[in-house]
PDB file of N, CA and C in Angstrom:
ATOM      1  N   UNK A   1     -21.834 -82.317  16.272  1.00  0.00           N
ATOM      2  CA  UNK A   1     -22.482 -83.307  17.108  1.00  0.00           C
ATOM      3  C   UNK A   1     -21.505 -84.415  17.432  1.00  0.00           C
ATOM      4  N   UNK A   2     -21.795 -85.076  18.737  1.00  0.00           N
ATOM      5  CA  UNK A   2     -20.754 -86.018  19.021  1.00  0.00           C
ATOM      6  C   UNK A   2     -21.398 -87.549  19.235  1.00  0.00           C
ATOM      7  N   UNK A   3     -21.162 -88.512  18.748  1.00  0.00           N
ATOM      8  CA  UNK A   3     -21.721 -89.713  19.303  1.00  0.00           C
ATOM      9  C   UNK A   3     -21.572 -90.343  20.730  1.00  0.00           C
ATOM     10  N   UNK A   4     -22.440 -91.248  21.126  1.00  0.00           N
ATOM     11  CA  UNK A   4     -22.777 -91.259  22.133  1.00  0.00           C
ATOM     12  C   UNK A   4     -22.951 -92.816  22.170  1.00  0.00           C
ATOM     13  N   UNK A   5     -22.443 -94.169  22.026  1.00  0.00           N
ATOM     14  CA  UNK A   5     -22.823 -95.733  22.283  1.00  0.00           C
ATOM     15  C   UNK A   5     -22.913 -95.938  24.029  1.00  0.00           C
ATOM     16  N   UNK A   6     -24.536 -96.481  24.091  1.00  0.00           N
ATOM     17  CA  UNK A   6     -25.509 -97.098  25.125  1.00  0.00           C
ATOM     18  C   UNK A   6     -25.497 -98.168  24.765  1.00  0.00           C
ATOM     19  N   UNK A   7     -25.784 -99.305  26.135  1.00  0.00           N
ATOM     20  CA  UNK A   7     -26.022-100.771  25.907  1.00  0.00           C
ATOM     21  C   UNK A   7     -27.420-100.582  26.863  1.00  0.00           C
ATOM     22  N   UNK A   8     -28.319-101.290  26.131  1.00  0.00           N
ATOM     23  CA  UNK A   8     -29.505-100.906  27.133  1.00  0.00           C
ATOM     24  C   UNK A   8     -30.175-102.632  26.879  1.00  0.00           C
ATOM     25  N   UNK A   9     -31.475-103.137  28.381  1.00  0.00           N
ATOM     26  CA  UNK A   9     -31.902-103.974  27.457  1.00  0.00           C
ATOM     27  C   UNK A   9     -32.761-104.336  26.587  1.00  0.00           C
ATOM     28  N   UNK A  10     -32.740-105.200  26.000  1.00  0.00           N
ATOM     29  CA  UNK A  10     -33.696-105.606  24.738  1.00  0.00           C
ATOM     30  C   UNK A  10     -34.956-104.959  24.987  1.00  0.00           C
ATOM     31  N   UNK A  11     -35.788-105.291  26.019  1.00  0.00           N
ATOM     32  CA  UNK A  11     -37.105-104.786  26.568  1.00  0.00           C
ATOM     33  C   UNK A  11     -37.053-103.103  25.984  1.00  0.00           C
ATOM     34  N   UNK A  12     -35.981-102.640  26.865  1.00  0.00           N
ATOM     35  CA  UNK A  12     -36.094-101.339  27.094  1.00  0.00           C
ATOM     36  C   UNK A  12     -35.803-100.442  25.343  1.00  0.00           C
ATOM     37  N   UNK A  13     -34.940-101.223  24.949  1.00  0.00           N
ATOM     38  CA  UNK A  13     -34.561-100.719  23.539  1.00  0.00           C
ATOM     39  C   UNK A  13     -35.328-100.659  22.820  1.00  0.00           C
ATOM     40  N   UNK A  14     -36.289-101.730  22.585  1.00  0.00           N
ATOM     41  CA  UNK A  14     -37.549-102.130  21.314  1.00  0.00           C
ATOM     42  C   UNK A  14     -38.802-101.306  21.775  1.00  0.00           C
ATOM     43  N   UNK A  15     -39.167-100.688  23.528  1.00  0.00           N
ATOM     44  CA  UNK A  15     -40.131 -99.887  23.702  1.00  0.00           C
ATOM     45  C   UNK A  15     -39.480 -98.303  23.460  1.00  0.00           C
ATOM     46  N   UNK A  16     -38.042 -97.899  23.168  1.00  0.00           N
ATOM     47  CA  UNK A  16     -37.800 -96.777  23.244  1.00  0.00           C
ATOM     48  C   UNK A  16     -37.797 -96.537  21.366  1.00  0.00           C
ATOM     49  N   UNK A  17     -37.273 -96.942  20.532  1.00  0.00           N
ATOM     50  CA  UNK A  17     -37.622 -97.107  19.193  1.00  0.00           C
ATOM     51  C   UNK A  17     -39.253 -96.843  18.897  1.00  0.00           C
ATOM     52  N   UNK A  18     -40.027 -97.652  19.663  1.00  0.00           N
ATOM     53  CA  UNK A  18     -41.381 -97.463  19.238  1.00  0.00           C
ATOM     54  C   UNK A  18     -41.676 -96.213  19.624  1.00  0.00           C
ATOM     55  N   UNK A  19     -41.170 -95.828  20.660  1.00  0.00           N
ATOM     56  CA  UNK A  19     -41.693 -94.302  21.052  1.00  0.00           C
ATOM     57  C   UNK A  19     -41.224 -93.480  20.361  1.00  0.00           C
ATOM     58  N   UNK A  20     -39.924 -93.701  19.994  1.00  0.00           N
ATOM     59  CA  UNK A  20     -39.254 -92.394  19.576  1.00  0.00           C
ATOM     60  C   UNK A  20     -39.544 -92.018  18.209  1.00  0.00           C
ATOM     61  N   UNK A  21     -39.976 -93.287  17.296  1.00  0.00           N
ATOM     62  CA  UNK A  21     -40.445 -93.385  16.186  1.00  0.00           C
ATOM     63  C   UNK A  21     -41.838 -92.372  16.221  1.00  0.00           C
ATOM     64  N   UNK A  22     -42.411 -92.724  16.950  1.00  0.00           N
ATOM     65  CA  UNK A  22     -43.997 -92.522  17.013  1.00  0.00           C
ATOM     66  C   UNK A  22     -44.375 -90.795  17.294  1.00  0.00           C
ATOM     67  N   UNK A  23     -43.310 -90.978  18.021  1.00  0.00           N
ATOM     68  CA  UNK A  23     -42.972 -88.967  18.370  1.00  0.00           C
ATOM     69  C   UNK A  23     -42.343 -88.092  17.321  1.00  0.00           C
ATOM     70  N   UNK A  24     -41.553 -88.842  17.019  1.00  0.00           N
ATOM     71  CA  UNK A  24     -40.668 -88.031  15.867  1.00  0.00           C
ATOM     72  C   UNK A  24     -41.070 -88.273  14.591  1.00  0.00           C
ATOM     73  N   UNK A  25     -41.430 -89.561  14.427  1.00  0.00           N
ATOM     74  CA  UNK A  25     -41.570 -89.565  13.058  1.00  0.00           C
ATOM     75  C   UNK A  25     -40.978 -90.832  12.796  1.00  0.00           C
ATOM     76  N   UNK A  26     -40.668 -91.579  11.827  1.00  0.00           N
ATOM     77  CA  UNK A  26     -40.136 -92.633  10.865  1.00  0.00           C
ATOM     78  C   UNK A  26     -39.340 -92.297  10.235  1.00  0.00           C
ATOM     79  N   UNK A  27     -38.251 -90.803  10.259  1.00  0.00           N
ATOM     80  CA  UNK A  27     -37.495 -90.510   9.128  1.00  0.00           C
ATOM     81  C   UNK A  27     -36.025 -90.834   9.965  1.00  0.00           C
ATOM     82  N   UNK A  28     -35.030 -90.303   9.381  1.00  0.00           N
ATOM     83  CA  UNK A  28     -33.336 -90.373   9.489  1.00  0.00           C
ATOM     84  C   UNK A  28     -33.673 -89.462  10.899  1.00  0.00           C
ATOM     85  N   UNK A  29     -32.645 -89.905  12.486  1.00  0.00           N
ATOM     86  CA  UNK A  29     -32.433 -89.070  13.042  1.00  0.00           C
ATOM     87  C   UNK A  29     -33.399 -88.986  14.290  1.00  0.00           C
ATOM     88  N   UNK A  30     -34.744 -89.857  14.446  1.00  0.00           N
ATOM     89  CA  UNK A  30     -35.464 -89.467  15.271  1.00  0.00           C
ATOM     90  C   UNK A  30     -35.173 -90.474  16.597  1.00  0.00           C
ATOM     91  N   UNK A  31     -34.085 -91.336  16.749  1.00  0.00           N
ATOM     92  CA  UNK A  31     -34.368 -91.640  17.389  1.00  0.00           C
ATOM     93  C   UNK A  31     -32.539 -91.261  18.263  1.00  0.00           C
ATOM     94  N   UNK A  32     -31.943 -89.961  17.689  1.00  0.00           N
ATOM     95  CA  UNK A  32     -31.380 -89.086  18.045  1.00  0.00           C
ATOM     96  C   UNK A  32     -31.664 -88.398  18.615  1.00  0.00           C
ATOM     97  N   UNK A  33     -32.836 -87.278  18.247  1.00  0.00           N
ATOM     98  CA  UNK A  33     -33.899 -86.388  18.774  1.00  0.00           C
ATOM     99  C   UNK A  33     -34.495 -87.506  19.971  1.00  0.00           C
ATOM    100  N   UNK A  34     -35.142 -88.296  20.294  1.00  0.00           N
ATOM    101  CA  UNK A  34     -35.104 -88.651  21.352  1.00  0.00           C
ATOM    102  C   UNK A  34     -34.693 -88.728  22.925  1.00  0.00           C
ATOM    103  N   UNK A  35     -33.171 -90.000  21.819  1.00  0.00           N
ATOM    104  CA  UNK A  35     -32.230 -89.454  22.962  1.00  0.00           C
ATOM    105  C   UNK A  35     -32.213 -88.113  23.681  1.00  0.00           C
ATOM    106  N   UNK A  36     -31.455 -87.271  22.460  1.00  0.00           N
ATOM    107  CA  UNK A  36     -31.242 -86.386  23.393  1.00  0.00           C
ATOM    108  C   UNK A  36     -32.342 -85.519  23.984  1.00  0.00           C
ATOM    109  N   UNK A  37     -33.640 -85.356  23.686  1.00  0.00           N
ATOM    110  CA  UNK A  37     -34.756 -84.867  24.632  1.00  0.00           C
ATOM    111  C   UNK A  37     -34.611 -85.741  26.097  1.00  0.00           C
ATOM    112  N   UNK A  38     -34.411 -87.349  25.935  1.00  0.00           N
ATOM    113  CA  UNK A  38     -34.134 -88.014  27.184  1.00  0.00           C
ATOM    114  C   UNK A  38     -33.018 -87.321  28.626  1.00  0.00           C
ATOM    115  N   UNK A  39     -32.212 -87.241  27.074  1.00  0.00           N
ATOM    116  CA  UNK A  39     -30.876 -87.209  28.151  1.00  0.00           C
ATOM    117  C   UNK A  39     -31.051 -85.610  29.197  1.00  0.00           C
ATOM    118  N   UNK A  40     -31.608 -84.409  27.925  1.00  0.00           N
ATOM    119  CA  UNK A  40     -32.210 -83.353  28.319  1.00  0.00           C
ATOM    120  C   UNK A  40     -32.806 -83.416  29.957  1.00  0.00           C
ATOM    121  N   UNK A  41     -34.264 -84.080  29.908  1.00  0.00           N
ATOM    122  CA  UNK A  41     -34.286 -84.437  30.953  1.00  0.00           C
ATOM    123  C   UNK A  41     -34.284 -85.061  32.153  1.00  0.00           C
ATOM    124  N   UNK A  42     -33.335 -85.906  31.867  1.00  0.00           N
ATOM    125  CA  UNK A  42     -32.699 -86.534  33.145  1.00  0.00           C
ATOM    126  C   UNK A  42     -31.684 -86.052  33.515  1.00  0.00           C
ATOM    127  N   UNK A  43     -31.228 -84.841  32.966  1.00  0.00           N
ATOM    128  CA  UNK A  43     -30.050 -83.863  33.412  1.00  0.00           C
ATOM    129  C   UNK A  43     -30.698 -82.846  34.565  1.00  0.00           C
ATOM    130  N   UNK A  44     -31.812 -82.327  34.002  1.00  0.00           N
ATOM    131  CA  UNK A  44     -32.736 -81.246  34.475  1.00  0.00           C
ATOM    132  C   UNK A  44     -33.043 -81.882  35.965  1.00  0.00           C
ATOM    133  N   UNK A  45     -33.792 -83.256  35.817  1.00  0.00           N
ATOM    134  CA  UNK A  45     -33.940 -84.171  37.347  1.00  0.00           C
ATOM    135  C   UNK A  45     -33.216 -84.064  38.091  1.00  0.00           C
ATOM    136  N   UNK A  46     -31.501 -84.280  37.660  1.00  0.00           N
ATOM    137  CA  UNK A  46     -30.705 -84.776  38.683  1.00  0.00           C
ATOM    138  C   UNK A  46     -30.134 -83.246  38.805  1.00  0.00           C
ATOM    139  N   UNK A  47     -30.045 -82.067  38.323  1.00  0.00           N
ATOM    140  CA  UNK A  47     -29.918 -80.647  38.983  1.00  0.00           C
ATOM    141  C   UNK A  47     -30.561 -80.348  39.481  1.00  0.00           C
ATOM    142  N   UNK A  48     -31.965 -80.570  39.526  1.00  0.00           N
ATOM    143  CA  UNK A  48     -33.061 -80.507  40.903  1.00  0.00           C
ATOM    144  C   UNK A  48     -32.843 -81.174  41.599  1.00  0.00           C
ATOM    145  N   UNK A  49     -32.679 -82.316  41.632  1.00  0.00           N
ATOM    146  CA  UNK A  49     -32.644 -82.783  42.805  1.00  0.00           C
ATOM    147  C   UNK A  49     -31.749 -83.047  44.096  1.00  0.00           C
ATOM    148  N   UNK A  50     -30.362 -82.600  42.808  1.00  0.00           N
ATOM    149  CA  UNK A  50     -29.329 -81.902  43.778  1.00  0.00           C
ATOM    150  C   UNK A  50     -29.138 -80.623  44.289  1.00  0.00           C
ATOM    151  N   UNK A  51     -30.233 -79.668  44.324  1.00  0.00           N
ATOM    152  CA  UNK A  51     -30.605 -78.665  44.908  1.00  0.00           C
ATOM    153  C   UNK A  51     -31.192 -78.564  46.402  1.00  0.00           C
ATOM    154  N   UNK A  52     -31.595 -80.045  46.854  1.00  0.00           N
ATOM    155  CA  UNK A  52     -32.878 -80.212  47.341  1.00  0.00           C
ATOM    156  C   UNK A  52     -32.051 -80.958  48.599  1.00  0.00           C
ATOM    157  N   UNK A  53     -32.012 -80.439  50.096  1.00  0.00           N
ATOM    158  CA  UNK A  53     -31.611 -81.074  51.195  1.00  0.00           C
ATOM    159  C   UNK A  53     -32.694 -81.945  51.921  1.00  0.00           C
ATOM    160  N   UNK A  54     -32.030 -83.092  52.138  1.00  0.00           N
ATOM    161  CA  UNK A  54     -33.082 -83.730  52.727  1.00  0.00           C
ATOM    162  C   UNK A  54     -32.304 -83.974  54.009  1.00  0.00           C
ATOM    163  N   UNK A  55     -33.367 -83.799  55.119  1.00  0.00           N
ATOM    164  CA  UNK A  55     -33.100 -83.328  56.093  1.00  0.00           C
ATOM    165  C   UNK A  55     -32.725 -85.175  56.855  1.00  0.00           C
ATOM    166  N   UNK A  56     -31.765 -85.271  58.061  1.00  0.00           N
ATOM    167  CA  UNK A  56     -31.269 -86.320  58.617  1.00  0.00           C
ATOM    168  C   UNK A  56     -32.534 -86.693  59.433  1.00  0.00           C
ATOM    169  N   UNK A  57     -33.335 -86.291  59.746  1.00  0.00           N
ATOM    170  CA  UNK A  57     -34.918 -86.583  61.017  1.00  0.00           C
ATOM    171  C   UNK A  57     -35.501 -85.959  60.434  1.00  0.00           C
ATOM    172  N   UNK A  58     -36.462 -86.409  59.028  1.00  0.00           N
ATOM    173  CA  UNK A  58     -37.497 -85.346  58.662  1.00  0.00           C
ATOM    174  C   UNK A  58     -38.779 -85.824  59.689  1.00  0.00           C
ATOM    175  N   UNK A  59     -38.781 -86.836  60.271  1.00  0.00           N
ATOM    176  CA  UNK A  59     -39.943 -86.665  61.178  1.00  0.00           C
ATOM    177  C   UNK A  59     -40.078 -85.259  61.683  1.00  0.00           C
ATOM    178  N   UNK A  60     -38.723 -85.137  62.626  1.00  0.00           N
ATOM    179  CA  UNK A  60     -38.754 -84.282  63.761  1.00  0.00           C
ATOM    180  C   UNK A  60     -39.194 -82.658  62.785  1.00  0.00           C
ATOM    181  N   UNK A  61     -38.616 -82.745  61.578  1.00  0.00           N
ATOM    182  CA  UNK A  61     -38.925 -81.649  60.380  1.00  0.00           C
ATOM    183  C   UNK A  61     -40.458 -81.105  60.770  1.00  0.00           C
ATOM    184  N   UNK A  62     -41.697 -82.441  60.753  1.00  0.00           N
ATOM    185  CA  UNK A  62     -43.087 -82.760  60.182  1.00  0.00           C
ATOM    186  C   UNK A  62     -43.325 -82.074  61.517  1.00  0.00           C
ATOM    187  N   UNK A  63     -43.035 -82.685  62.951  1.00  0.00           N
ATOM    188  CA  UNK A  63     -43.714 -82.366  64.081  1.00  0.00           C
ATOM    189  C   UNK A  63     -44.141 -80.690  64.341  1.00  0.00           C
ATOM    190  N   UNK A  64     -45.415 -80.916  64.482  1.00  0.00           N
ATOM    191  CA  UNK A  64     -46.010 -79.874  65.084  1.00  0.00           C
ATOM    192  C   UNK A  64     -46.356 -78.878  64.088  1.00  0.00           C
ATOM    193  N   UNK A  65     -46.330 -79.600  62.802  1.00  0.00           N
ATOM    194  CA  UNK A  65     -46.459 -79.066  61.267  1.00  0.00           C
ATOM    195  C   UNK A  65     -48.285 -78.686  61.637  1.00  0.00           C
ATOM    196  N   UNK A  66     -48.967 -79.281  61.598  1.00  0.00           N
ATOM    197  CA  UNK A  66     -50.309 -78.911  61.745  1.00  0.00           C
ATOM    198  C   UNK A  66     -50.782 -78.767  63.602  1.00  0.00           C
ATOM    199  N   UNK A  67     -50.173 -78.316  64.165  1.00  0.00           N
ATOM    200  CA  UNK A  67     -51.154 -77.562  65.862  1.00  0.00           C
ATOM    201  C   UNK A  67     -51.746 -76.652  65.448  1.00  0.00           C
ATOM    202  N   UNK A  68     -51.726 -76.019  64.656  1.00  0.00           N
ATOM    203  CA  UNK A  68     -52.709 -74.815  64.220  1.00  0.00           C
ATOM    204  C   UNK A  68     -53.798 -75.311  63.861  1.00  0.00           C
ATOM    205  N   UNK A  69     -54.016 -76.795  63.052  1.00  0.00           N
ATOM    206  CA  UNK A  69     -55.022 -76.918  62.827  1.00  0.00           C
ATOM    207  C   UNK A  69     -56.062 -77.772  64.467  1.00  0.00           C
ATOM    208  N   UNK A  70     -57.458 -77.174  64.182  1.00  0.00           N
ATOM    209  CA  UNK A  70     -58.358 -77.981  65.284  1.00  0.00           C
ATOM    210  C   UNK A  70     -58.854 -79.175  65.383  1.00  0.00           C
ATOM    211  N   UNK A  71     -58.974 -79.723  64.078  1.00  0.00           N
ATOM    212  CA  UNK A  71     -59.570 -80.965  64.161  1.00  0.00           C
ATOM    213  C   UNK A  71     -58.381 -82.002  64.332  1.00  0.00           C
ATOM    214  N   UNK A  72     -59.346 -82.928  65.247  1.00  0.00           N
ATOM    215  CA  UNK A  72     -58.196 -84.589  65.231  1.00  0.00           C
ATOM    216  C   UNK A  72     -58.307 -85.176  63.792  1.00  0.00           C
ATOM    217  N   UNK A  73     -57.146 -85.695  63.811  1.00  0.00           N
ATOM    218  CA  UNK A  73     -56.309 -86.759  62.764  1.00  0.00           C
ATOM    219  C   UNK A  73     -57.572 -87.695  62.378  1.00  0.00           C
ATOM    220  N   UNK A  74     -58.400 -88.360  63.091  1.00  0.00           N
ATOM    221  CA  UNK A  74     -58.959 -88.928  62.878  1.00  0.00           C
ATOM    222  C   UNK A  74     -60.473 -87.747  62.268  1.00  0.00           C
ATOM    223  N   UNK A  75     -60.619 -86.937  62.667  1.00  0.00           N
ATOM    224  CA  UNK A  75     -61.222 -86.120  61.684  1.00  0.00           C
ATOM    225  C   UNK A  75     -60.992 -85.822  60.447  1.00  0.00           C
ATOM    226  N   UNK A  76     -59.852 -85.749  60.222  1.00  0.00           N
ATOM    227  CA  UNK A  76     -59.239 -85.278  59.392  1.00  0.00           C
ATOM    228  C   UNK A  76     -59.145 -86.392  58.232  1.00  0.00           C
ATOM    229  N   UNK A  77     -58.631 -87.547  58.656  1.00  0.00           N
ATOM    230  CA  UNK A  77     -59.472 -88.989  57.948  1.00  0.00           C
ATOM    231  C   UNK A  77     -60.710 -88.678  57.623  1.00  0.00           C
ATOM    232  N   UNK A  78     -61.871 -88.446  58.250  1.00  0.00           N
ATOM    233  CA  UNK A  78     -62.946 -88.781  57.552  1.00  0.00           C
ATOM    234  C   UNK A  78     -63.149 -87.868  56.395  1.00  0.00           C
ATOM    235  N   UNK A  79     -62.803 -86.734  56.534  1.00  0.00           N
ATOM    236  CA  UNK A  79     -62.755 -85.566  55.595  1.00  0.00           C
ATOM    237  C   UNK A  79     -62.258 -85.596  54.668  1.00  0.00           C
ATOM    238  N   UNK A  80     -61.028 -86.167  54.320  1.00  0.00           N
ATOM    239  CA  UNK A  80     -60.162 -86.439  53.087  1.00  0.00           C
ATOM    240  C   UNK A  80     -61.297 -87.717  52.589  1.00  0.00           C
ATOM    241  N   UNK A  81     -61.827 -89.156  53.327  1.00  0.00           N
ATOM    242  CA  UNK A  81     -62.185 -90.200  52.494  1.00  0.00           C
ATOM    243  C   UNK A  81     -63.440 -89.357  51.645  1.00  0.00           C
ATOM    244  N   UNK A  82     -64.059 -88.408  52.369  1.00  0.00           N
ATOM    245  CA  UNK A  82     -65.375 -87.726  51.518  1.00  0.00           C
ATOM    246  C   UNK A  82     -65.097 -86.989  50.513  1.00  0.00           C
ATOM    247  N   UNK A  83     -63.857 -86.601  50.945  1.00  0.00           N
ATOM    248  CA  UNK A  83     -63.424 -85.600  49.343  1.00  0.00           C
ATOM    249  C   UNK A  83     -63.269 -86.486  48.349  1.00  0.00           C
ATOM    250  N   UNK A  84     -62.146 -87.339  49.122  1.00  0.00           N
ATOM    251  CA  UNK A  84     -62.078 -88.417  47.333  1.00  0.00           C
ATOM    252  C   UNK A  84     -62.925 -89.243  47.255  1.00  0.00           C
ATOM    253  N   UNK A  85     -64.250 -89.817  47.897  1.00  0.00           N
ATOM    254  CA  UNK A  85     -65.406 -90.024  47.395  1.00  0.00           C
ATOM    255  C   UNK A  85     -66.067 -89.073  46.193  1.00  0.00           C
ATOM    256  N   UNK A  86     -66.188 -87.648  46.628  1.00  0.00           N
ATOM    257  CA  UNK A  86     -66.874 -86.875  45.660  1.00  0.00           C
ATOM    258  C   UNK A  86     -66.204 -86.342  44.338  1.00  0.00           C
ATOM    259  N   UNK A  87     -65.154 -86.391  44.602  1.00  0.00           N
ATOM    260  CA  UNK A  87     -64.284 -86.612  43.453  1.00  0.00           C
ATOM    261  C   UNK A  87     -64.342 -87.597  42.730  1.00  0.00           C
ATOM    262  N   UNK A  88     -64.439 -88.670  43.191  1.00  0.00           N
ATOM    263  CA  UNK A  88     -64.648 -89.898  42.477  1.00  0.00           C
ATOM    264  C   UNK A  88     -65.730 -89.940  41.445  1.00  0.00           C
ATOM    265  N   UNK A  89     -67.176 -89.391  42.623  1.00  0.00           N
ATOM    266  CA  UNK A  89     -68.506 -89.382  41.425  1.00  0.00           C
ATOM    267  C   UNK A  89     -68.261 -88.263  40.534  1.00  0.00           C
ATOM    268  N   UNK A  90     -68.150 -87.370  40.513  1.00  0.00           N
ATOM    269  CA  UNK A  90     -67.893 -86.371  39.751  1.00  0.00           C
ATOM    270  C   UNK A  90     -67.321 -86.264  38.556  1.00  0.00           C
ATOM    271  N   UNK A  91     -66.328 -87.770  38.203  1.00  0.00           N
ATOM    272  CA  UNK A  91     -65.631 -88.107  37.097  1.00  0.00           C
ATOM    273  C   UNK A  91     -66.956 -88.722  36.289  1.00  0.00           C
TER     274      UNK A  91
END
């Protein structure tokens, strides 16, 4: 294993201890296991997301994405606010 010295701040340090404690445990080492689950995935993020082209005009991408569908936009508003209305009661 190789060491690894971070300067992070105070805020961020004293909420990552509490977590890492709380996940791992209170013994020797857990807030190693942490880290490196952290570092794990924020490696994984940034190889996705350097996979991923984002296009120079994603408007022009979007256009004409839904002509297939029939209803107007403004239909289409009212339909989504009723879904997440009934979703809402349903909780």
């Amino acid at each position: 294993m190789r060491s690894l010295r971070i300067y992070l701040p105070e805020e961020l340090e004293r909420k990552f201890r509490r977590a890492s404690m709380e996940c791992y445990g209170y013994s020797r080492g857990s807030l190693s296991k942490a880290a490196a689950d952290a570092i794990r995935r924020w490696i994984r993020v940034q190889e996705t997301m350097a996979g991923i082209e984002i296009p120079s005009e994603p408007v022009r991408v979007l256009r004409g994405l839904l002509s297939h569908v029939e209803k107007s936009s403004v239909e289409l508003q009212h339909e989504a606010a009723e879904i997440r209305v009934d979703r809402a009661r349903a909780r």
